[in-house]
C-alpha atoms as a PDB file:
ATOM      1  CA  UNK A   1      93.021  83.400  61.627  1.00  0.00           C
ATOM      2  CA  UNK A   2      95.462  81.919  63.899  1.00  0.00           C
ATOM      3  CA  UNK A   3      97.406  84.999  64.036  1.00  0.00           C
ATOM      4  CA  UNK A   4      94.192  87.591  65.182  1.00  0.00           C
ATOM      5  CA  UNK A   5      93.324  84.455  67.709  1.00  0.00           C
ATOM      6  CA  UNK A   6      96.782  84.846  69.297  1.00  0.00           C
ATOM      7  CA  UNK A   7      96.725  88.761  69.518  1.00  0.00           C
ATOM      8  CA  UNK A   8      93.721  88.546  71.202  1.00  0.00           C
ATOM      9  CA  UNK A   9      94.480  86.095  73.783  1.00  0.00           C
ATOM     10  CA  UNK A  10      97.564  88.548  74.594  1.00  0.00           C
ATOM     11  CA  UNK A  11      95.666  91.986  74.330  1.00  0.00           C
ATOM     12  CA  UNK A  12      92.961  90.110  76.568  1.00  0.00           C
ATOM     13  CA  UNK A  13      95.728  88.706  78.925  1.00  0.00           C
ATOM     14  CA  UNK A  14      97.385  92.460  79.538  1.00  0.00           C
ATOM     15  CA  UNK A  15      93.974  94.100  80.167  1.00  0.00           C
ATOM     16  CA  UNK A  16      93.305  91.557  82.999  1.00  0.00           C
ATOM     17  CA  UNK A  17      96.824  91.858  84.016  1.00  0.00           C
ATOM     18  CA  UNK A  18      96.257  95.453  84.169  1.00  0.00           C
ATOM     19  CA  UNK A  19      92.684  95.330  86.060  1.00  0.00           C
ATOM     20  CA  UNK A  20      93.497  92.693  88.462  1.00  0.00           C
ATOM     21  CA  UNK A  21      96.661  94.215  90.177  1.00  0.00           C
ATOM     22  CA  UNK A  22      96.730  96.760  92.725  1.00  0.00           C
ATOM     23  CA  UNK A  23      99.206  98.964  93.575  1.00  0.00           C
ATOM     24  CA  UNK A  24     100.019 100.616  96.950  1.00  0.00           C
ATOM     25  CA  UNK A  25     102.138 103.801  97.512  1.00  0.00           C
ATOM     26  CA  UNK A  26     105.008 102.721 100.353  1.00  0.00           C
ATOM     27  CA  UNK A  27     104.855 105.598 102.359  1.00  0.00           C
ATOM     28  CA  UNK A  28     102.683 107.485 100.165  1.00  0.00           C
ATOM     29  CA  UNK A  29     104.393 108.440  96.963  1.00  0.00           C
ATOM     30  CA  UNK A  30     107.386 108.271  98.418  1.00  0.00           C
ATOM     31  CA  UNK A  31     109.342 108.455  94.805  1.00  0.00           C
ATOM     32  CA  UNK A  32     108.453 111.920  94.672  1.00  0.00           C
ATOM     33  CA  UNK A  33     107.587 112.951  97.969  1.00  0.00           C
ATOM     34  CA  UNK A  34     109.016 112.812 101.488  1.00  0.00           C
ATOM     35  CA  UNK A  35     107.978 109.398 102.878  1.00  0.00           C
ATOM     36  CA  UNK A  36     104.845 109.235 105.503  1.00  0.00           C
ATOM     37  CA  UNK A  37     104.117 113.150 104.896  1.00  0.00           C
ATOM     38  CA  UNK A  38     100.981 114.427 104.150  1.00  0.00           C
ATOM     39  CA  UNK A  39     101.772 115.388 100.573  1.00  0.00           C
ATOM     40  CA  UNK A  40     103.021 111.691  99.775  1.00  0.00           C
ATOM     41  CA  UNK A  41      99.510 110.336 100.842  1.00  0.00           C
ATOM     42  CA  UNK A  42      97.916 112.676  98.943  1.00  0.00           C
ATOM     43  CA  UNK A  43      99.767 111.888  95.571  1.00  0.00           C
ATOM     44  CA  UNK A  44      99.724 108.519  95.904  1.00  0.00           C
ATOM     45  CA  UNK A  45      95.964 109.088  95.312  1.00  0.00           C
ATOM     46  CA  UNK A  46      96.694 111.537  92.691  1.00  0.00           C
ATOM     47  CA  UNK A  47      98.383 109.635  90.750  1.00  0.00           C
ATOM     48  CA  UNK A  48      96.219 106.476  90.523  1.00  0.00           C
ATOM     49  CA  UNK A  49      97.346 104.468  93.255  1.00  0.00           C
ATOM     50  CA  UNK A  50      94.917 102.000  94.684  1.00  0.00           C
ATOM     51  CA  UNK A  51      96.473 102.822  97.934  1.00  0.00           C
ATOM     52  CA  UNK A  52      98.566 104.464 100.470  1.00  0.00           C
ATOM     53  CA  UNK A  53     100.786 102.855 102.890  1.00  0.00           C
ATOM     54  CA  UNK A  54     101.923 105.016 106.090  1.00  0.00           C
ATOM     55  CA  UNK A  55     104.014 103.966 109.279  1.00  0.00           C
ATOM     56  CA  UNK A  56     102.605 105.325 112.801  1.00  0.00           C
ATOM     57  CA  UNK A  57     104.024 105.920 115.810  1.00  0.00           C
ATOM     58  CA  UNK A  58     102.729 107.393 119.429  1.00  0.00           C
ATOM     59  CA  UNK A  59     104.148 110.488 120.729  1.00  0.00           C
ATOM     60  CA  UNK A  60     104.815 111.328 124.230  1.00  0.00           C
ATOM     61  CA  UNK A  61     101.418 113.386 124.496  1.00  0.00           C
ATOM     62  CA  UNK A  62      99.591 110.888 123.372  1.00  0.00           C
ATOM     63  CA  UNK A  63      99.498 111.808 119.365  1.00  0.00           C
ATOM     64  CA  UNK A  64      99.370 108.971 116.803  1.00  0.00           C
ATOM     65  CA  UNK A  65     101.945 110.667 113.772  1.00  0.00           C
ATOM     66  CA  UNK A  66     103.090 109.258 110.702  1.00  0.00           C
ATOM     67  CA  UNK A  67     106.732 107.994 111.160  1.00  0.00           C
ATOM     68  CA  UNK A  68     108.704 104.407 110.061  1.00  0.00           C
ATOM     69  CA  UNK A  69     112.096 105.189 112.547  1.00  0.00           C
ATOM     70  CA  UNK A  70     111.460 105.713 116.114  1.00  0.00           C
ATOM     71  CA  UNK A  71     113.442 108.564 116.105  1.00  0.00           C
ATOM     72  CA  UNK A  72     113.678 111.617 113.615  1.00  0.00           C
ATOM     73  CA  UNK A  73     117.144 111.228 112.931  1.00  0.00           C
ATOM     74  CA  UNK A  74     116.931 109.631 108.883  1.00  0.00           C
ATOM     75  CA  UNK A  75     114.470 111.834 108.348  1.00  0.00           C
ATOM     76  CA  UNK A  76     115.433 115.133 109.569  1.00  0.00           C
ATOM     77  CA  UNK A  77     118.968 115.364 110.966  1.00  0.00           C
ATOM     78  CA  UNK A  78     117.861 115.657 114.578  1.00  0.00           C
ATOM     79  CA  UNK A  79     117.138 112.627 116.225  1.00  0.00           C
ATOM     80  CA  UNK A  80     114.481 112.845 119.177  1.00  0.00           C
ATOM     81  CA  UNK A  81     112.504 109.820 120.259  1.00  0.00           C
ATOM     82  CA  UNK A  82     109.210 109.521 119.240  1.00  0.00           C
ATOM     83  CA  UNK A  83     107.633 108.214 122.196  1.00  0.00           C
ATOM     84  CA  UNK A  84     109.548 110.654 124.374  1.00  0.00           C
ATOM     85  CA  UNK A  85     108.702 113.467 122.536  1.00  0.00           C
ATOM     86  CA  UNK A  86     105.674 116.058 122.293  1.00  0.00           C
ATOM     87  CA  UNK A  87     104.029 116.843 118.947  1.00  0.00           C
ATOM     88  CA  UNK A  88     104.448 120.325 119.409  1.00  0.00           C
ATOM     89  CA  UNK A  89     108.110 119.623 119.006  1.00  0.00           C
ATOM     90  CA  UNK A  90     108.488 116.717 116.565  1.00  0.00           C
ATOM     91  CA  UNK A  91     106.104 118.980 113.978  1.00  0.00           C
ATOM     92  CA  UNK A  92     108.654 121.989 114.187  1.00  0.00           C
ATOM     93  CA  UNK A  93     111.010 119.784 112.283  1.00  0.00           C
ATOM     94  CA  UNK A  94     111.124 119.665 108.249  1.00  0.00           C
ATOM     95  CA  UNK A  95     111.442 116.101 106.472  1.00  0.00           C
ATOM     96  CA  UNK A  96     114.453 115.660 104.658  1.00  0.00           C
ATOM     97  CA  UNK A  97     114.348 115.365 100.369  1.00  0.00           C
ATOM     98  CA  UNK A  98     115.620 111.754  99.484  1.00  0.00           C
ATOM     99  CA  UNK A  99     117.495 111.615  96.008  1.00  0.00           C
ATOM    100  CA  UNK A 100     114.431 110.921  94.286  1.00  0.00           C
ATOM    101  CA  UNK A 101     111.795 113.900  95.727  1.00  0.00           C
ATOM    102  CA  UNK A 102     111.354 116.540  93.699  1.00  0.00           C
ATOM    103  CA  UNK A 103     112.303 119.884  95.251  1.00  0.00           C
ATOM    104  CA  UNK A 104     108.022 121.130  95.309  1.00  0.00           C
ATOM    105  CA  UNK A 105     107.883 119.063  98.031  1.00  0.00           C
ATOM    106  CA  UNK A 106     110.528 120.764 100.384  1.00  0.00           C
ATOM    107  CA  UNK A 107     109.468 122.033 104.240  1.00  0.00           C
ATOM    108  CA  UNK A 108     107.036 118.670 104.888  1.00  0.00           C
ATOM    109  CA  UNK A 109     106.083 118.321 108.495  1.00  0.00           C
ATOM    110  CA  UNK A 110     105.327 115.410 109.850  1.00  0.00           C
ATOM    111  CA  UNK A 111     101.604 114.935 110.088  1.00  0.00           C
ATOM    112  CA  UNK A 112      98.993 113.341 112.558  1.00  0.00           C
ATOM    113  CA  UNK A 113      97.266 110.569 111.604  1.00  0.00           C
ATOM    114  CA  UNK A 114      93.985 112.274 111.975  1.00  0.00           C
ATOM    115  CA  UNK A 115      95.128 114.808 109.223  1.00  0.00           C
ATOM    116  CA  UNK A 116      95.537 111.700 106.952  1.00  0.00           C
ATOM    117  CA  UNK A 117      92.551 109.935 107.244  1.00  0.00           C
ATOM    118  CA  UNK A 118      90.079 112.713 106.843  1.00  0.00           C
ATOM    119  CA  UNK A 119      92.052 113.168 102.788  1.00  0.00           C
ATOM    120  CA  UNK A 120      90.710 109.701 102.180  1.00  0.00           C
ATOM    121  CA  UNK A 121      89.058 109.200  98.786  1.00  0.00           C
ATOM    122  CA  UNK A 122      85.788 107.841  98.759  1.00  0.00           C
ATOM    123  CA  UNK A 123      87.439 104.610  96.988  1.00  0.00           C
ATOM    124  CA  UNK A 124      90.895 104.891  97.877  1.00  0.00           C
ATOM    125  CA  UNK A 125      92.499 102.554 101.072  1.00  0.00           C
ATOM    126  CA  UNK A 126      94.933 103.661 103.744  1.00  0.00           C
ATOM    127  CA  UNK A 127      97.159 100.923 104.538  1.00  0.00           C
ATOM    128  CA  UNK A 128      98.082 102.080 108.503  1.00  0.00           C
ATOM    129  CA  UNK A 129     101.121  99.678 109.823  1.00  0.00           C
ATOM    130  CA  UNK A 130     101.313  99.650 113.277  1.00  0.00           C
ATOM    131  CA  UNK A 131     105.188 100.413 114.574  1.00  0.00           C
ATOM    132  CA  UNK A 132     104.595 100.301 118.029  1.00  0.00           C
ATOM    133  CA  UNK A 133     103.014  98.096 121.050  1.00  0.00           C
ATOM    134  CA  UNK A 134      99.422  97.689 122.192  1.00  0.00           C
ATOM    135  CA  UNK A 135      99.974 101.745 123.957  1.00  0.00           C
ATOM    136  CA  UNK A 136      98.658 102.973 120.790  1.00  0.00           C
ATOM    137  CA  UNK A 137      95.342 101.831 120.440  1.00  0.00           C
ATOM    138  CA  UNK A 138      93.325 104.147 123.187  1.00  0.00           C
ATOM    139  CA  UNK A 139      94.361 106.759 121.116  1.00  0.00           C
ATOM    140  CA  UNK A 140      94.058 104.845 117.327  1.00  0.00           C
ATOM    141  CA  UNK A 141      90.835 103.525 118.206  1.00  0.00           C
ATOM    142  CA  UNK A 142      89.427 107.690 119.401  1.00  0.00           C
ATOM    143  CA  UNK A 143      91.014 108.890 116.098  1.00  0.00           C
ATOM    144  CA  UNK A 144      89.352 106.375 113.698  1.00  0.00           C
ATOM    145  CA  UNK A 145      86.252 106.495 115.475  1.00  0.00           C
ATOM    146  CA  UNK A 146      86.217 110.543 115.066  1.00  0.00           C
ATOM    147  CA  UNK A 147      88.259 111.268 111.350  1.00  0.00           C
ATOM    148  CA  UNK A 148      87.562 108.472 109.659  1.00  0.00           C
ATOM    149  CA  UNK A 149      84.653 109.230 107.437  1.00  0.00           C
ATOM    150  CA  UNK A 150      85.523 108.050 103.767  1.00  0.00           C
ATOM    151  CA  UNK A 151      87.632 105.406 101.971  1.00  0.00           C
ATOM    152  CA  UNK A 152      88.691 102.453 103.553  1.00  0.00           C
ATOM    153  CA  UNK A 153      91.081 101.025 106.107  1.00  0.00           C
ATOM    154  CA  UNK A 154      93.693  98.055 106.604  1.00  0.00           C
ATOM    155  CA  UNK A 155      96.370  97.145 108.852  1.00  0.00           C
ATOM    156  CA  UNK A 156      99.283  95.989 109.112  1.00  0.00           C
ATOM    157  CA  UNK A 157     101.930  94.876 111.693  1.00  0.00           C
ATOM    158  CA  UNK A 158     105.323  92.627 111.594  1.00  0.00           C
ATOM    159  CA  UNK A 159     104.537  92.634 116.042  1.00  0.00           C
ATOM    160  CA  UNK A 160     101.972  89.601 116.095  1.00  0.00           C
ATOM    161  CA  UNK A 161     100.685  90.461 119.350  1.00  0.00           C
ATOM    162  CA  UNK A 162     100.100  94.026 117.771  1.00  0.00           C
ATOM    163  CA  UNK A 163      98.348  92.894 114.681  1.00  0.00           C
ATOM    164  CA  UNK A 164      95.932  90.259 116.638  1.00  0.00           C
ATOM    165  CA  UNK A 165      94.769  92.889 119.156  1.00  0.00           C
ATOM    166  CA  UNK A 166      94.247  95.075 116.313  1.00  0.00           C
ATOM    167  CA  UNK A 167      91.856  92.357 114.462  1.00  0.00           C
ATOM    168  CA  UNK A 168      90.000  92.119 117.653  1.00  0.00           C
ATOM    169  CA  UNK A 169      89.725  96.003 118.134  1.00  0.00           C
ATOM    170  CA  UNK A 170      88.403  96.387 114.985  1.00  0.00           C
ATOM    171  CA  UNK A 171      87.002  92.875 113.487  1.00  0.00           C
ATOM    172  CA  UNK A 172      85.480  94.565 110.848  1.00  0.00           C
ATOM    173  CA  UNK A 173      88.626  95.771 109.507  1.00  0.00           C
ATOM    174  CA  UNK A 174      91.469  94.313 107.445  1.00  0.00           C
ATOM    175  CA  UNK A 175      94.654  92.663 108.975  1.00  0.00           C
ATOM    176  CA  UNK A 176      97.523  91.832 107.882  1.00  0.00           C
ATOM    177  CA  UNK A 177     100.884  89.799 109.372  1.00  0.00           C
ATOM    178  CA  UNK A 178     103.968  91.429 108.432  1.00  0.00           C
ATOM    179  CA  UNK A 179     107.156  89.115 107.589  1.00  0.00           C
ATOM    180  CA  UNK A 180     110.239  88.902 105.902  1.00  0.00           C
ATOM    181  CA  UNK A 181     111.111  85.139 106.754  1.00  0.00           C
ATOM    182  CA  UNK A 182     109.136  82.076 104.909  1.00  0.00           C
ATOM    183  CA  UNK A 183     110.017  80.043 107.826  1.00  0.00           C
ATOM    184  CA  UNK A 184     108.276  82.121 110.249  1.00  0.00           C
ATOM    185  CA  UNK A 185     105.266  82.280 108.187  1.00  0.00           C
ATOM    186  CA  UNK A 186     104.799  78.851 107.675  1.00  0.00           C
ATOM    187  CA  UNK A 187     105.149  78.350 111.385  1.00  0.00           C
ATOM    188  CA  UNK A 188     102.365  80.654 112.194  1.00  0.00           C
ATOM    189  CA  UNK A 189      99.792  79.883 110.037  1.00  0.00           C
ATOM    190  CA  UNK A 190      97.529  78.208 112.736  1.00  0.00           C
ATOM    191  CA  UNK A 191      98.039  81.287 114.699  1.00  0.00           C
ATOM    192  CA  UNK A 192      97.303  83.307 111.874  1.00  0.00           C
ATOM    193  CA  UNK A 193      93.984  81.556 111.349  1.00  0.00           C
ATOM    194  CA  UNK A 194      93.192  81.226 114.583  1.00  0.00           C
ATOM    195  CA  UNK A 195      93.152  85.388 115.158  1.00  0.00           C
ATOM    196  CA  UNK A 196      91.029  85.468 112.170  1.00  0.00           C
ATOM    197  CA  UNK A 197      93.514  87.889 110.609  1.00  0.00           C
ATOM    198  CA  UNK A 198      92.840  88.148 107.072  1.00  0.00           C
ATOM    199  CA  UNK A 199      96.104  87.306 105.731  1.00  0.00           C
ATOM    200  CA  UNK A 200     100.139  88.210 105.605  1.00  0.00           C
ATOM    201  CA  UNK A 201     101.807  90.710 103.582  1.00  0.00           C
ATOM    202  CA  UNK A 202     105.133  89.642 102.701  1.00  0.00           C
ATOM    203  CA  UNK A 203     108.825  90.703 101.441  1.00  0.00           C
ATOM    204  CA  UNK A 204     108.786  89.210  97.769  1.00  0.00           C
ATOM    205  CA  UNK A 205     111.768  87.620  98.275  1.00  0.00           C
ATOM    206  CA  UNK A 206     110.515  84.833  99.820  1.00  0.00           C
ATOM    207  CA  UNK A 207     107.225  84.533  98.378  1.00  0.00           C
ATOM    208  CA  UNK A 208     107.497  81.319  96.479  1.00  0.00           C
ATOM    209  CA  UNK A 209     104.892  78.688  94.845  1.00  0.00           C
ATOM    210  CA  UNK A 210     105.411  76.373  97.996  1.00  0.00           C
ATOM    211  CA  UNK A 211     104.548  79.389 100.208  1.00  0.00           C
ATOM    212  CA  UNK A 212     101.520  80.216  98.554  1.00  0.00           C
ATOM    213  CA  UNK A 213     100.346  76.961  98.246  1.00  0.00           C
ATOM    214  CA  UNK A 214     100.122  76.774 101.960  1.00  0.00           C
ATOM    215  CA  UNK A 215      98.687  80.051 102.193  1.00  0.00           C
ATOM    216  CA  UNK A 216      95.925  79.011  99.610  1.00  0.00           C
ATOM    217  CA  UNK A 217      95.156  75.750 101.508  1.00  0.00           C
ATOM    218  CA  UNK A 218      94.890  78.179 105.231  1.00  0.00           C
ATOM    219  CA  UNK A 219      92.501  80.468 103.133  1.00  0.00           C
ATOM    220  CA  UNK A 220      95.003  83.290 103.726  1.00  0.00           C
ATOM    221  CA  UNK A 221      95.073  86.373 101.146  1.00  0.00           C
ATOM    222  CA  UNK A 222      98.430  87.271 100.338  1.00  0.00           C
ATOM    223  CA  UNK A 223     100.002  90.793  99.422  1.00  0.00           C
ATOM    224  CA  UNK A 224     103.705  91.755  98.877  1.00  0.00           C
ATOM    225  CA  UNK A 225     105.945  94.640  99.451  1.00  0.00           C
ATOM    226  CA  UNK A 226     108.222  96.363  98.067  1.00  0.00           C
ATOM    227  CA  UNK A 227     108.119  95.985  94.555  1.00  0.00           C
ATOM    228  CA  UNK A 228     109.652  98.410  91.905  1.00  0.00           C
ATOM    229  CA  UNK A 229     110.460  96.628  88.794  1.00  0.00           C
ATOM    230  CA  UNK A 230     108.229  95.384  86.287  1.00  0.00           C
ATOM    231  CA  UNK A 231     109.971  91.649  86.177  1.00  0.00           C
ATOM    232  CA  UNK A 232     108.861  91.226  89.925  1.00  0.00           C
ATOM    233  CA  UNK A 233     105.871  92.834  89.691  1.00  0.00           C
ATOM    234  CA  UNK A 234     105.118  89.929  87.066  1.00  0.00           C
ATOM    235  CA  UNK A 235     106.655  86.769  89.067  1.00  0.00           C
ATOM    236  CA  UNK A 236     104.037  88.125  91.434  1.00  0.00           C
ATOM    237  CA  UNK A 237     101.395  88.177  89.484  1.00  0.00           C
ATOM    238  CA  UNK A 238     102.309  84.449  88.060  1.00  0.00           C
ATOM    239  CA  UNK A 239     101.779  83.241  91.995  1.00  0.00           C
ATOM    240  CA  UNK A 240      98.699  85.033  91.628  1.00  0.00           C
ATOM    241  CA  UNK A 241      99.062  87.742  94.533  1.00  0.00           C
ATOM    242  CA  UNK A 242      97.241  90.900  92.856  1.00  0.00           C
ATOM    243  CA  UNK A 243      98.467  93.438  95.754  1.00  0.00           C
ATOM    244  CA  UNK A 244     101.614  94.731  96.195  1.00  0.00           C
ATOM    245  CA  UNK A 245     103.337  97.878  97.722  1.00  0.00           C
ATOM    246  CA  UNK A 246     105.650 100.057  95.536  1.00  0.00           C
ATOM    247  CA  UNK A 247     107.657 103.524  95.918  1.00  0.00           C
ATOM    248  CA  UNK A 248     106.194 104.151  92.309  1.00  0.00           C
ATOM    249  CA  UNK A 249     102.590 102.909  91.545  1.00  0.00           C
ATOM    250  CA  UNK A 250     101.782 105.047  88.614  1.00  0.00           C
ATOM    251  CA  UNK A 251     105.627 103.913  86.788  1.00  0.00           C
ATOM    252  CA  UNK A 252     104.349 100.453  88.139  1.00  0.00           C
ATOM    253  CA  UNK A 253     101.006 100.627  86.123  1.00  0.00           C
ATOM    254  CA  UNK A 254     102.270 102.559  82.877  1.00  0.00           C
ATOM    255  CA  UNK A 255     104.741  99.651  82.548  1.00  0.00           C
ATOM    256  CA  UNK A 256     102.256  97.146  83.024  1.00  0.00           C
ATOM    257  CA  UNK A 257     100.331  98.924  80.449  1.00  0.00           C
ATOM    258  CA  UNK A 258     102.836  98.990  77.700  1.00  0.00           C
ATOM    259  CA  UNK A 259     102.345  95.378  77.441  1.00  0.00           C
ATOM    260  CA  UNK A 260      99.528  95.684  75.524  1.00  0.00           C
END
């Protein structure tokens, strides 16, 4: 009796492991496809991903694209400058495979924003982070307003002048404080409350039990990036954050599965 009592305590335990956490393509499915293009967002959704993360940038007509560098130069080969560069010629340019992409995807583009957000599942989230200054938002806040007509919306932003205007843009939406340093969180959570932003997503690294403590206490949520192994995936899930960004949310979830 003892024996069936423990095996369902575990088989219990896995299915809320399984049900709780949520997983968030970085850059789309970036494992498989070329990071930030439109084919990454859309398998990231494909394949069961609670999310999709995407970088944007503002080009020099006044386009918000999907990009992480400022220039093309990692990606394609050529480097221009996004911000001094028009669409027209950033979009002629093909995305480079990484190691990992599987040849299908060759000849990505990269894609406007606008093109992204209207390939939003009903109950699916695009997680936008914000790459560049406050010049953006004009043209963010005409794009949402017009393409965005299903799924949902957060942002994100390691500039903390960025991410606050962006809470007070759009109050209704999600915000999140980028940061890789512990020390630099700690120090700003006043600042973090006090721009009502609803919380930091971190580098795992430094997320700790101290750290989240605090966080807890501020009333902060709490979401972690970028996680592709199953060991951190479940030190995260001990600290109890239940979001985290991965290049591979469907390997992420089958082996969180076989733990059943």
């Amino acid at each position: 009796m003892r024996s069936f009592s423990l095996i369902t305590i575990l088989l219990f335990f896995s299915m809320c492991l399984t049900a709780q956490l949520r997983f968030i393509g970085h850059r789309g499915a970036s494992y498989y496809a070329p990071e930030n293009s439109l084919a990454a967002m859309e398998l990231a959704w494909q394949l069961g991903a609670d999310g999709a993360e995407c970088d944007i940038q503002l080009t020099k007509d006044n386009k918000v694209v999907l990009c992480h560098d400022g220039n093309t130069e990692r990606l394609t080969g050529k480097k221009l400058d996004i911000a001094k560069t028009s669409y027209s010629d950033l979009k002629k340019l093909d995305i480079k495979l990484s190691k990992t992409n599987t040849v299908y995807f060759e000849g990505q583009k990269m894609p406007l924003l606008k093109d992204v957000l209207k390939t939003i599942p009903d109950n699916q989230l695009l997680v936008i982070e914000i790459k560049c200054g406050k010049e953006i938002f004009p043209k963010l806040q005409k794009d949402i307003k017009k393409y965005h007509k299903t799924g949902n919306i957060a942002y994100i932003g390691f500039g903390f002048e960025t991410i606050v205007l962006a809470k007070a843009l759009f109050p209704e939406t999600p915000c999140y404080y980028l940061s890789s340093s512990k020390a630099d969180v700690l120090k700003k959570i006043p600042e973090i409350q006090k721009a009502k932003l609803d919380g930091v997503d971190l580098n795992s690294k430094i997320i700790d039990q101290q750290l989240v403590d605090e966080l807890r206490i501020a009333n902060l949520e709490i979401w972690a990036w970028t996680i592709d192994t199953l060991d951190e995936t479940l030190r995260m899930k001990e600290l109890g954050i239940n979001v985290i960004t991965t290049n591979r949310p469907s390997w992420l979830r089958e082996q969180i599965l076989t733990l059943k």
